[in-house]
Protein backbone atom coordinates (compact mmCIF):
# COMPACT_ATOMS: atom_id res chain seq x y z
CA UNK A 1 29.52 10.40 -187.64
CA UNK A 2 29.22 14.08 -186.48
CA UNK A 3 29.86 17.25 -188.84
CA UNK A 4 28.96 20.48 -189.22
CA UNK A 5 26.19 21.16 -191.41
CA UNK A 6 24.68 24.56 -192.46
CA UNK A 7 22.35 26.88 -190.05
CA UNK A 8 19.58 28.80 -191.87
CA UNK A 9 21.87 31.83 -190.63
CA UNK A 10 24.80 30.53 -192.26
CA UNK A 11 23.00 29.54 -195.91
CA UNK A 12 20.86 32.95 -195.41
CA UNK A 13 24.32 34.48 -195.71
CA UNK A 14 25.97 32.26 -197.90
CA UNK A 15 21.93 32.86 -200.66
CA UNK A 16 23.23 37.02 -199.48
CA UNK A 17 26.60 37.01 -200.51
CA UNK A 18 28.03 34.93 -202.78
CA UNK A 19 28.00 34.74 -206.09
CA UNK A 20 29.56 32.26 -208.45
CA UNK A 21 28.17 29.17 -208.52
CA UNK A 22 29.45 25.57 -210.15
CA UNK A 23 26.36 23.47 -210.56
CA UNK A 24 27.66 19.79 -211.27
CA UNK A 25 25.39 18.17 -213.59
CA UNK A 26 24.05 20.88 -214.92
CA UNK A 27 22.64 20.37 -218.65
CA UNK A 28 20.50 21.97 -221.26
CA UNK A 29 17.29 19.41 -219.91
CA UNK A 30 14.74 21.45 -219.07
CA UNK A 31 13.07 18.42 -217.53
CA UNK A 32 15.86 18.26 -215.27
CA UNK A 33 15.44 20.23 -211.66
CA UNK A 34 19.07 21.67 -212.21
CA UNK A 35 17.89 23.20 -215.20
CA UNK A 36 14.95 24.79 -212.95
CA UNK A 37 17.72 25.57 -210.05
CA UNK A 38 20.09 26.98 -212.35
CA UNK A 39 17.46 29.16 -214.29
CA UNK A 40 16.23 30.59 -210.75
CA UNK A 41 19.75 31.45 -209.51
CA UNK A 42 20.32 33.17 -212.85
CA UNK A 43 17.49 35.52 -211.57
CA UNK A 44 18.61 36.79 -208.54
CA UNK A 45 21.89 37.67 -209.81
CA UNK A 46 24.44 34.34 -209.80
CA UNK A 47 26.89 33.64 -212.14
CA UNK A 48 26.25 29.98 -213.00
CA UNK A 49 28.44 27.31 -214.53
CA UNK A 50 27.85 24.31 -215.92
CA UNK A 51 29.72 21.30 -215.11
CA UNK A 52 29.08 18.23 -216.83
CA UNK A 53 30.13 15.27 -218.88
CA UNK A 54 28.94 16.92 -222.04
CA UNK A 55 30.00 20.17 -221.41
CA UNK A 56 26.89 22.02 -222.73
CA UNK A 57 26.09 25.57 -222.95
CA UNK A 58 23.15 26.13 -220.47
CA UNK A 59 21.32 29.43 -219.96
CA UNK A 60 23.58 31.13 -222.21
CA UNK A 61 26.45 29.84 -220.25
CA UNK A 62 29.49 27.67 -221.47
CA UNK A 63 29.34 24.69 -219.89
CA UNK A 64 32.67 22.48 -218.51
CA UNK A 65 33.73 18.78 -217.93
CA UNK A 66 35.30 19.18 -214.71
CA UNK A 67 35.50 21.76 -211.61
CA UNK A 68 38.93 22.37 -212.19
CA UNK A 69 38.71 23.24 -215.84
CA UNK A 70 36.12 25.89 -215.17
CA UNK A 71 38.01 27.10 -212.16
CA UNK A 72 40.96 27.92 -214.76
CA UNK A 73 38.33 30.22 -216.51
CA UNK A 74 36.27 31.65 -213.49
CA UNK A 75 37.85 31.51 -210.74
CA UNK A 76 37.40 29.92 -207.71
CA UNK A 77 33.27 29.76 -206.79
CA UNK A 78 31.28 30.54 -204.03
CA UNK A 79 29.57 27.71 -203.99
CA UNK A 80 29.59 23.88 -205.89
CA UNK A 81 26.08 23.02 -205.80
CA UNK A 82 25.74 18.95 -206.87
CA UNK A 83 22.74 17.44 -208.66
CA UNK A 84 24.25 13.85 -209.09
CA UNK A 85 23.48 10.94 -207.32
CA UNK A 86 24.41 10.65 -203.62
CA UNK A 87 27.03 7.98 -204.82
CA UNK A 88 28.94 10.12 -206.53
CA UNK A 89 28.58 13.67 -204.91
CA UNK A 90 31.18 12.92 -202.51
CA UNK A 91 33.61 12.44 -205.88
CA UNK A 92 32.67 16.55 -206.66
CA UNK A 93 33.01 17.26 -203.28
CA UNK A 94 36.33 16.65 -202.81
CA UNK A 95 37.22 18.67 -205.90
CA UNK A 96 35.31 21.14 -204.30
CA UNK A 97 37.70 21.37 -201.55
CA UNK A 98 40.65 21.08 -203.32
CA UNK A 99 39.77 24.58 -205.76
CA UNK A 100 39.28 25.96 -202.48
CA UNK A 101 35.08 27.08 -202.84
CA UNK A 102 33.64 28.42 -199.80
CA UNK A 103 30.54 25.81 -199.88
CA UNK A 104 29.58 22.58 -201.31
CA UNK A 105 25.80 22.16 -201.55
CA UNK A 106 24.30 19.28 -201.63
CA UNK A 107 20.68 19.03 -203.47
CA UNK A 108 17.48 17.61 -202.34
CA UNK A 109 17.44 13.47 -201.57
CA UNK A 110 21.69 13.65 -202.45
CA UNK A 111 22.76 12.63 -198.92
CA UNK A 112 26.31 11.64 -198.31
CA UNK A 113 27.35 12.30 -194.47
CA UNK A 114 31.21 11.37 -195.07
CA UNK A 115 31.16 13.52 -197.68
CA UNK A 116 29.84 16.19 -195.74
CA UNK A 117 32.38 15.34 -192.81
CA UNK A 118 35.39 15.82 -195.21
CA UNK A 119 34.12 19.20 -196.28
CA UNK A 120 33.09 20.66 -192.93
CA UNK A 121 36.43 19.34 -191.69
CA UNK A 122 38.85 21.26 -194.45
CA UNK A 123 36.44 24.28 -193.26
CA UNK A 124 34.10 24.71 -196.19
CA UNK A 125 30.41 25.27 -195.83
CA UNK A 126 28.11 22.40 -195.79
CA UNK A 127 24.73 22.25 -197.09
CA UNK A 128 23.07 19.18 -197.64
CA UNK A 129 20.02 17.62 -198.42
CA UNK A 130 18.63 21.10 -199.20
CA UNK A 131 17.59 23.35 -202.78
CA UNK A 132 18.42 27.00 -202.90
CA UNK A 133 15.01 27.64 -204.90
CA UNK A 134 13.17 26.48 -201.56
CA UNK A 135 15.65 28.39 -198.86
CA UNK A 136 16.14 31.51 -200.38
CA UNK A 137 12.44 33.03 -200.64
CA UNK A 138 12.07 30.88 -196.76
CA UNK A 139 15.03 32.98 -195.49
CA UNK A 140 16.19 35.81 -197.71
CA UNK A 141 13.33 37.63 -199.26
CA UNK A 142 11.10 36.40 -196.07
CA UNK A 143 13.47 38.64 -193.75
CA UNK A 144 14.27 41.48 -196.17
């Protein structure tokens, strides 16, 4: 199966200019590489959100059980960034597509390529298999 997936071009400029980002299982662990993700994002200027089951408040940020409920508060986001499993990301990423955000990003080892297929094919961004801790000092503050 074929799809689109993000250049470093495309995710230098998606790190450059966007802003709000859902993080789906996000929670107050600090054991948890989310919590680490989340935490780093903070710090170069992201609004983050929260999304999961327990709805916690994470960096000093209220935290939601679904996409849709936090879109109702927020907005639409930039960017749904997924820390679950690879068996359910494609679940997220649908809901993804149907708030209308401008990327879905997949995390490190969380590999779904129909997933990714459905979301480069309603003409979202698609990043997968990648952490925006590693790729933004690699290709943002590298060519600043």
């Amino acid at each position: 199966m074929t799809h689109a997936l993000a250049s470093d071009d495309q995710i230098r400029h998606l790190l450059d200019n966007s802003h709000l980002w859902f993080i789906v299982g996000l929670g107050d662990n600090p054991d948890r590489p989310a919590f680490r993700v989340a935490r780093f994002l903070q710090s170069i200027g992201k609004q983050i959100v929260a999304i999961h089951p327990r709805a916690q408040e994470v960096h000093g940020e209220p935290g939601f059980t679904s996409i849709e409920d936090a879109t109702k508060v927020y907005g639409t986001p930039d960017v749904v960034d997924v820390f679950v499993r690879f068996d359910r990301a494609g679940e997220f990423a649908d809901q993804a597509i149907k708030v209308g955000a401008k990327a879905v990003w997949f995390q490190l080892e969380v590999i779904d390529h129909n997933a990714a297929a459905r979301v480069s094919d309603a003409g979202l961004l698609m990043v997968m298999n990648r952490c925006p801790a590693i790729e933004y000092p690699r290709l943002v503050t590298a060519n600043s």
